[in-house]
Protein backbone atom coordinates (compact mmCIF):
# COMPACT_ATOMS: atom_id res chain seq x y z
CA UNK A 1 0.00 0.00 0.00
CA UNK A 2 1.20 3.37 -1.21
CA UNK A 3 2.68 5.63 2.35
CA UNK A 4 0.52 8.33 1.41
CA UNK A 5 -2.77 6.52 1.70
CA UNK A 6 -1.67 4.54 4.70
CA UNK A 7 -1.13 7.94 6.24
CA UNK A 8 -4.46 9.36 5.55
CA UNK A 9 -5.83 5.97 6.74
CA UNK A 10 -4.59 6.71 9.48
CA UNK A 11 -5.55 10.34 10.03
CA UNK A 12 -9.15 9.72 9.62
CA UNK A 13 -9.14 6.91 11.76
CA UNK A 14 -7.81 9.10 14.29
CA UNK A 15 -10.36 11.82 13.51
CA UNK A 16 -13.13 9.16 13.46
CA UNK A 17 -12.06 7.87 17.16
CA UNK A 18 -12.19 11.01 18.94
CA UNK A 19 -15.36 12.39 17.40
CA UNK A 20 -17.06 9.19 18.25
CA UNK A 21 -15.52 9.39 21.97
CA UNK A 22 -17.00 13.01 21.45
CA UNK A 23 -20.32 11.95 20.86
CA UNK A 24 -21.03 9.50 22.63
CA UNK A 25 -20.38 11.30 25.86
CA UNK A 26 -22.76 14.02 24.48
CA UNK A 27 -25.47 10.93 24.19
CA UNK A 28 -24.44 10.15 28.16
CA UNK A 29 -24.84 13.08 29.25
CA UNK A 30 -28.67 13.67 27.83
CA UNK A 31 -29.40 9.82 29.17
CA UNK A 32 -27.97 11.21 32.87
CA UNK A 33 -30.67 14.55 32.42
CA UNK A 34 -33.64 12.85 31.21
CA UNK A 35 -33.21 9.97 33.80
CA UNK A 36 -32.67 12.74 36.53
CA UNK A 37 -35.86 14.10 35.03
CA UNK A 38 -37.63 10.51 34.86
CA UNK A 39 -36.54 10.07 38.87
CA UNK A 40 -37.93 13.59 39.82
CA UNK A 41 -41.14 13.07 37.97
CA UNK A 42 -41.28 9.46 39.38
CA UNK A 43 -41.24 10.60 43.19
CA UNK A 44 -43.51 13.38 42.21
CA UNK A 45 -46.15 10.63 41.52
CA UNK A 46 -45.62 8.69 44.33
CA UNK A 47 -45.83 11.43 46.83
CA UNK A 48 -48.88 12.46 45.50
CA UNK A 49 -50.34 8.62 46.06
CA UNK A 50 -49.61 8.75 49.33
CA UNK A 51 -50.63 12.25 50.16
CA UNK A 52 -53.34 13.23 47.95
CA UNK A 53 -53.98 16.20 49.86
CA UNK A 54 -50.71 17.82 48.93
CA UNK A 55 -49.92 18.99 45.81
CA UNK A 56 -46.99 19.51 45.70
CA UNK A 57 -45.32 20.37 41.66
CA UNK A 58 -41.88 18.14 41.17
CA UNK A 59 -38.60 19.98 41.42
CA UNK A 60 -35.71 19.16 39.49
CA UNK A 61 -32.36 21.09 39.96
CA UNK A 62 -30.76 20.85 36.35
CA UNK A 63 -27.55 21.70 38.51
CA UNK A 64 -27.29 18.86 40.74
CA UNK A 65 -28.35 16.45 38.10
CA UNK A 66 -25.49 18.26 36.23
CA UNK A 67 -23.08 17.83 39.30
CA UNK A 68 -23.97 14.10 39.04
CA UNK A 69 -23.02 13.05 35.29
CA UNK A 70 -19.74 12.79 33.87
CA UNK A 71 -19.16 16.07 31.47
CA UNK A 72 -16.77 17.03 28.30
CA UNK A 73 -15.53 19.66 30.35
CA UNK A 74 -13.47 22.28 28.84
CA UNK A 75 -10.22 20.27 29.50
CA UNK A 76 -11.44 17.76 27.67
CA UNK A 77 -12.54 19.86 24.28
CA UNK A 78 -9.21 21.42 24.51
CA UNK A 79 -7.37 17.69 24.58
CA UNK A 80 -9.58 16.82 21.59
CA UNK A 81 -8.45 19.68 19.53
CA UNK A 82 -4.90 19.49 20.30
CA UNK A 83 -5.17 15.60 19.43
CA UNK A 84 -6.78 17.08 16.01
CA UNK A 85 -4.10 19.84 16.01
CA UNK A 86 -1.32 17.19 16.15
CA UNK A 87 -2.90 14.41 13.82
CA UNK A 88 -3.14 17.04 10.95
CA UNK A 89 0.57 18.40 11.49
CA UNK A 90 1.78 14.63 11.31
CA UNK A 91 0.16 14.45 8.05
CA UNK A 92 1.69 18.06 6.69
CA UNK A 93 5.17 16.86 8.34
CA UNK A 94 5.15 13.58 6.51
CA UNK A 95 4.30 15.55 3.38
CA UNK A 96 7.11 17.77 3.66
CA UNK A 97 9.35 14.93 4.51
CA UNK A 98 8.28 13.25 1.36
CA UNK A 99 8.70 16.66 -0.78
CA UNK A 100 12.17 17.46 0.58
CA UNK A 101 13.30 14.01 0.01
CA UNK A 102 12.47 14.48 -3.87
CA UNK A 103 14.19 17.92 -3.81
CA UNK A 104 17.29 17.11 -2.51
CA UNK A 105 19.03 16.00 -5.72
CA UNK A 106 21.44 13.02 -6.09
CA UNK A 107 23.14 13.63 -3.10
CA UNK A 108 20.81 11.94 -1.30
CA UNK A 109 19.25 9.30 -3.58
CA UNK A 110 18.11 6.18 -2.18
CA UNK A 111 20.01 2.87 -3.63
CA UNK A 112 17.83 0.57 -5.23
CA UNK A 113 17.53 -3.06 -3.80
CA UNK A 114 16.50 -6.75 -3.97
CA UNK A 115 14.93 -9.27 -2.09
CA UNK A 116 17.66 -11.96 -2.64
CA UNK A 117 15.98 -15.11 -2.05
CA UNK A 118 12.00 -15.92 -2.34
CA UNK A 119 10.26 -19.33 -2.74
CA UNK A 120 8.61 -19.49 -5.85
CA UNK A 121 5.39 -21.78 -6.59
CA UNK A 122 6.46 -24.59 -8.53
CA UNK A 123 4.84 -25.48 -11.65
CA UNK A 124 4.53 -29.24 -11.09
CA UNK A 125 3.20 -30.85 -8.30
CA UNK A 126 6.37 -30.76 -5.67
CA UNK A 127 7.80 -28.37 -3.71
CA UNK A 128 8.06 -24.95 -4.05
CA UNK A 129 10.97 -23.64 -6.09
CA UNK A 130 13.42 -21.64 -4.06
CA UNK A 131 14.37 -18.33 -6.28
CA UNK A 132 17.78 -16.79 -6.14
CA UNK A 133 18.07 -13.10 -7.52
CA UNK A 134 21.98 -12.52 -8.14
CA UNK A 135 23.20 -8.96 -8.89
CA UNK A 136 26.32 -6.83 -9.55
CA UNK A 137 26.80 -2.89 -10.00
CA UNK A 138 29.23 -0.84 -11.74
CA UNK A 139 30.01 2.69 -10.55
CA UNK A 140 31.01 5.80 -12.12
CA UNK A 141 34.52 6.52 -11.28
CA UNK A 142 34.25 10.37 -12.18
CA UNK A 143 30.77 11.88 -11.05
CA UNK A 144 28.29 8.95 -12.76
CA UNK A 145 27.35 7.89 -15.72
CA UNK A 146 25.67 10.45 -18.34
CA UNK A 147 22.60 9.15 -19.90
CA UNK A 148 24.26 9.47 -23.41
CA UNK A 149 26.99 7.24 -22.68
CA UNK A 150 24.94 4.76 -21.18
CA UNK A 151 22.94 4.56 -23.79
CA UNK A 152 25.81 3.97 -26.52
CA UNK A 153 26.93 1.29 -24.11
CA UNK A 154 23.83 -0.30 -24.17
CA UNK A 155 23.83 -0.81 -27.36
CA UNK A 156 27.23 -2.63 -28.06
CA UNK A 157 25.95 -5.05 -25.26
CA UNK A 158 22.78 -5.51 -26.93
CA UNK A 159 20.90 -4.14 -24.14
CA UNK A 160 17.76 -2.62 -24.92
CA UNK A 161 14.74 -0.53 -23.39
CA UNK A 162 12.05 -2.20 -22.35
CA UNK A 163 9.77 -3.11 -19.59
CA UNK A 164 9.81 -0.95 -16.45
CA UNK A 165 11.66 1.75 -17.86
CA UNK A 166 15.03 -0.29 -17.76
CA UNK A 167 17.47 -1.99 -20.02
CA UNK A 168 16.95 -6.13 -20.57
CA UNK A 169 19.13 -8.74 -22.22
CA UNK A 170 17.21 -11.61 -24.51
CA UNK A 171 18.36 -14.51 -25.88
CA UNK A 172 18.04 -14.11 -29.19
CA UNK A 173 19.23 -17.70 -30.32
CA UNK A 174 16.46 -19.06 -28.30
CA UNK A 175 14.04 -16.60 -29.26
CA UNK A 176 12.64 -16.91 -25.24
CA UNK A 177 10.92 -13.66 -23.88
CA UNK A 178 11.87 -13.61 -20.59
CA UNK A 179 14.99 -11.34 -20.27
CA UNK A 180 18.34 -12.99 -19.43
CA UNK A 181 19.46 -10.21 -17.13
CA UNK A 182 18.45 -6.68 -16.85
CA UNK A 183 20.20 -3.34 -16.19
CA UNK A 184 18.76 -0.77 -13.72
CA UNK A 185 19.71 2.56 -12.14
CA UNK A 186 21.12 2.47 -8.67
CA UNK A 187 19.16 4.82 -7.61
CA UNK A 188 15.66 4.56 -6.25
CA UNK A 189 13.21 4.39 -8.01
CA UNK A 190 16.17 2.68 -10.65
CA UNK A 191 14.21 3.69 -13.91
CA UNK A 192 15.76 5.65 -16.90
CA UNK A 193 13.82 8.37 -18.81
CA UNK A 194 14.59 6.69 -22.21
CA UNK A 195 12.67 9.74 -23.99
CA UNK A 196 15.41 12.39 -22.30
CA UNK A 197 18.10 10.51 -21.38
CA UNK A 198 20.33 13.94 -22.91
CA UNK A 199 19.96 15.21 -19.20
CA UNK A 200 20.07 11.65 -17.02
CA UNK A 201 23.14 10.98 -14.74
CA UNK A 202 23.11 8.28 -12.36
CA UNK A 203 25.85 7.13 -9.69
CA UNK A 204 26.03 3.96 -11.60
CA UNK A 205 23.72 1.15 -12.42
CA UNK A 206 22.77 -2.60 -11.42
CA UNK A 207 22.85 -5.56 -12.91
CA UNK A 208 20.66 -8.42 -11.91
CA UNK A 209 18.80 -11.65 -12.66
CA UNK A 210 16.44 -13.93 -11.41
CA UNK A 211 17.02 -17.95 -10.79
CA UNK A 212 16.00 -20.32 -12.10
CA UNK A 213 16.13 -18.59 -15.49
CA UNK A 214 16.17 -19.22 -19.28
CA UNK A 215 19.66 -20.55 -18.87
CA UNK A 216 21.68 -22.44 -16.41
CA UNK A 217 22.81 -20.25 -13.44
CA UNK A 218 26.28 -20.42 -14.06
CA UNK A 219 26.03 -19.49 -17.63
CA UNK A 220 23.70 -16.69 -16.79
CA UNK A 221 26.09 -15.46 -14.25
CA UNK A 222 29.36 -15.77 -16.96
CA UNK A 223 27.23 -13.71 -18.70
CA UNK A 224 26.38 -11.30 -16.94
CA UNK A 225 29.47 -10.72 -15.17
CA UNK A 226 31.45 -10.50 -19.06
CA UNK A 227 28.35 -7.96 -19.07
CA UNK A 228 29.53 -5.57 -16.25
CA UNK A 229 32.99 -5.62 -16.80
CA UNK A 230 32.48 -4.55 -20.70
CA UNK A 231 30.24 -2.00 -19.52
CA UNK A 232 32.76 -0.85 -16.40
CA UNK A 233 35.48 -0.38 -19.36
CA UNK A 234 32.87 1.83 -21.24
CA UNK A 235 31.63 3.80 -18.55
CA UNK A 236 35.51 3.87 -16.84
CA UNK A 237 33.57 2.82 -13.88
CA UNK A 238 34.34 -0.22 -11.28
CA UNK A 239 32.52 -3.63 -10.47
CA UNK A 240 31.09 -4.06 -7.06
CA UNK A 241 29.18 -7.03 -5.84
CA UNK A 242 26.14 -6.96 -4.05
CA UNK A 243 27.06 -5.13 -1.28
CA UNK A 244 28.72 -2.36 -3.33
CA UNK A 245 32.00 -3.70 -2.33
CA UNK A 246 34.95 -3.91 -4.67
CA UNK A 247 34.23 -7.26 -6.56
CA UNK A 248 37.26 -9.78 -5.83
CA UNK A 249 38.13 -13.00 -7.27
CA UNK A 250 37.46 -14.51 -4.08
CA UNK A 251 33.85 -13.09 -4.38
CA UNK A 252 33.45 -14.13 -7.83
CA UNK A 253 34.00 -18.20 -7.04
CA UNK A 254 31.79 -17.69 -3.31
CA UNK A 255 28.77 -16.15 -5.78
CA UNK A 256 29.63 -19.42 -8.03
CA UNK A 257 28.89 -21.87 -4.81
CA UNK A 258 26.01 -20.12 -4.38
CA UNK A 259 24.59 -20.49 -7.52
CA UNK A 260 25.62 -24.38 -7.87
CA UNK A 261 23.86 -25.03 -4.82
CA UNK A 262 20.72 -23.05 -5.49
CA UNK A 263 20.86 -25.28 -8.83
CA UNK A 264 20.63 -27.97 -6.95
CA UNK A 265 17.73 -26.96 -4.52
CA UNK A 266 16.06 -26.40 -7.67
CA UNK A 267 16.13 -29.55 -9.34
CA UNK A 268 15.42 -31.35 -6.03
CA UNK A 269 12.70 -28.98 -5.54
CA UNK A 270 11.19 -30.31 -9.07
CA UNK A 271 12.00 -33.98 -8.51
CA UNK A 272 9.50 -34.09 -6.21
């Protein structure tokens, strides 16, 4: 659910909560004065059984009966509208948050991430199939990467525009749809304006891909790590892994383990 309607959810529910507490001590305080009045005409009656010789009209003091119910004093109004005060600053504060975040330029962008491992539903009958997403980034050495450059980099590594406003890789040999890796900005929300990219800079962008895939893992992953180093020399950027660390050897053949072993949690997952 989107923050901003989870926030105004919220703000009327508040708003809802204390009129209601409002009201229905309005409704207990007229149930307090017309018993009062019920009582008072109630003895009335019965005095005048008794005594029918006395006539005697009822008297009902609207300040004791007052004194006796529980009232919205003026404390109380007051704590309602400062409640009301506070719930609609909340709301303008979490608007301004929101407004300053999206004026406050590069600087401050938020880096776009991945849930790394799901559980898929698997097609047959068995288990679920476990999903791996594996990613790697390249960073702009000098200031990021201009949208023009990008762009003419995209196209020696036959990556092209597509779905979600970011680059994908197909397998053309196979003719498959489903992308074989995809490029996206670094940055939240990690789209590219392909219709202006003249004036687009980013701090660098992300390669990533989801397993199982259209390939093996391994292959995928040769692929797409021949992918980021081409585009590193293109960009003069560097290769980080996941964690926007330098990318080391070491890291390389630990990311190769992992995606053996996912292969195999995968094909168990399907011999059942």
């Amino acid at each position: 659910m989107d923050a901003d309607i989870l926030r105004l959810i919220l703000f009327l529910a508040g708003i809802a909560l204390i009129v209601g507490i409002y009201f229905w001590d309005r409704h207990k305080k007229i149930n307090v004065r017309v018993n009062a009045i019920h009582k008072a005409e109630h003895k009335r009656k019965e005095r005048e059984n008794d005594k029918p010789e006395i006539r005697r009209e009822p008297v009902w003091q609207e300040n004791a009966a007052i004194a006796e119910e529980p009232q919205m004093d003026e404390r109380t109004v007051q704590e309602i509208d400062e409640s009301l005060r506070k719930l609609g600053e909340l709301v303008q504060e979490e608007g301004s948050d929101k407004r300053n975040s999206q004026q406050s330029g590069a600087g401050e962008q938020t880096a776009f991430e991945f849930t790394t491992d799901e559980a898929a539903p698997s097609s047959g009958r068995g288990s679920a199939v476990p999903t791996k997403i594996i990613q790697l980034n390249v960073l702009g050495r000098h200031g990021g990467i201009s949208g023009d450059k990008l762009m003419q980099a995209a196209r020696d590594l036959q990556l092209e525009p597509g779905e979600m406003q970011i680059f994908h890789r197909y397998d053309e040999q196979r003719n498959d749809a489903r992308a074989l890796f995809s490029v996206a900005s670094m940055v939240e929300p990690g789209t590219f304006p392909f219709d202006d990219m003249r004036d687009f800079a980013t701090p660098g962008v992300t390669l990533f891909a989801q397993l199982p895939g259209p390939r093996d893992g391994l292959e995928l992953f040769t692929l797409m790590h021949e992918s980021a180093l081409r585009l590193a020399a293109l960009l003069d950027g560097e290769v980080l892994d996941s964690s926007r660390s330098a990318l080391s050897k070491q890291t390389v053949e630990h990311m190769r383990e992992e995606i053996s072993e996912h292969g195999r949690l995968v094909r168990l997952a399907r011999s059942h």
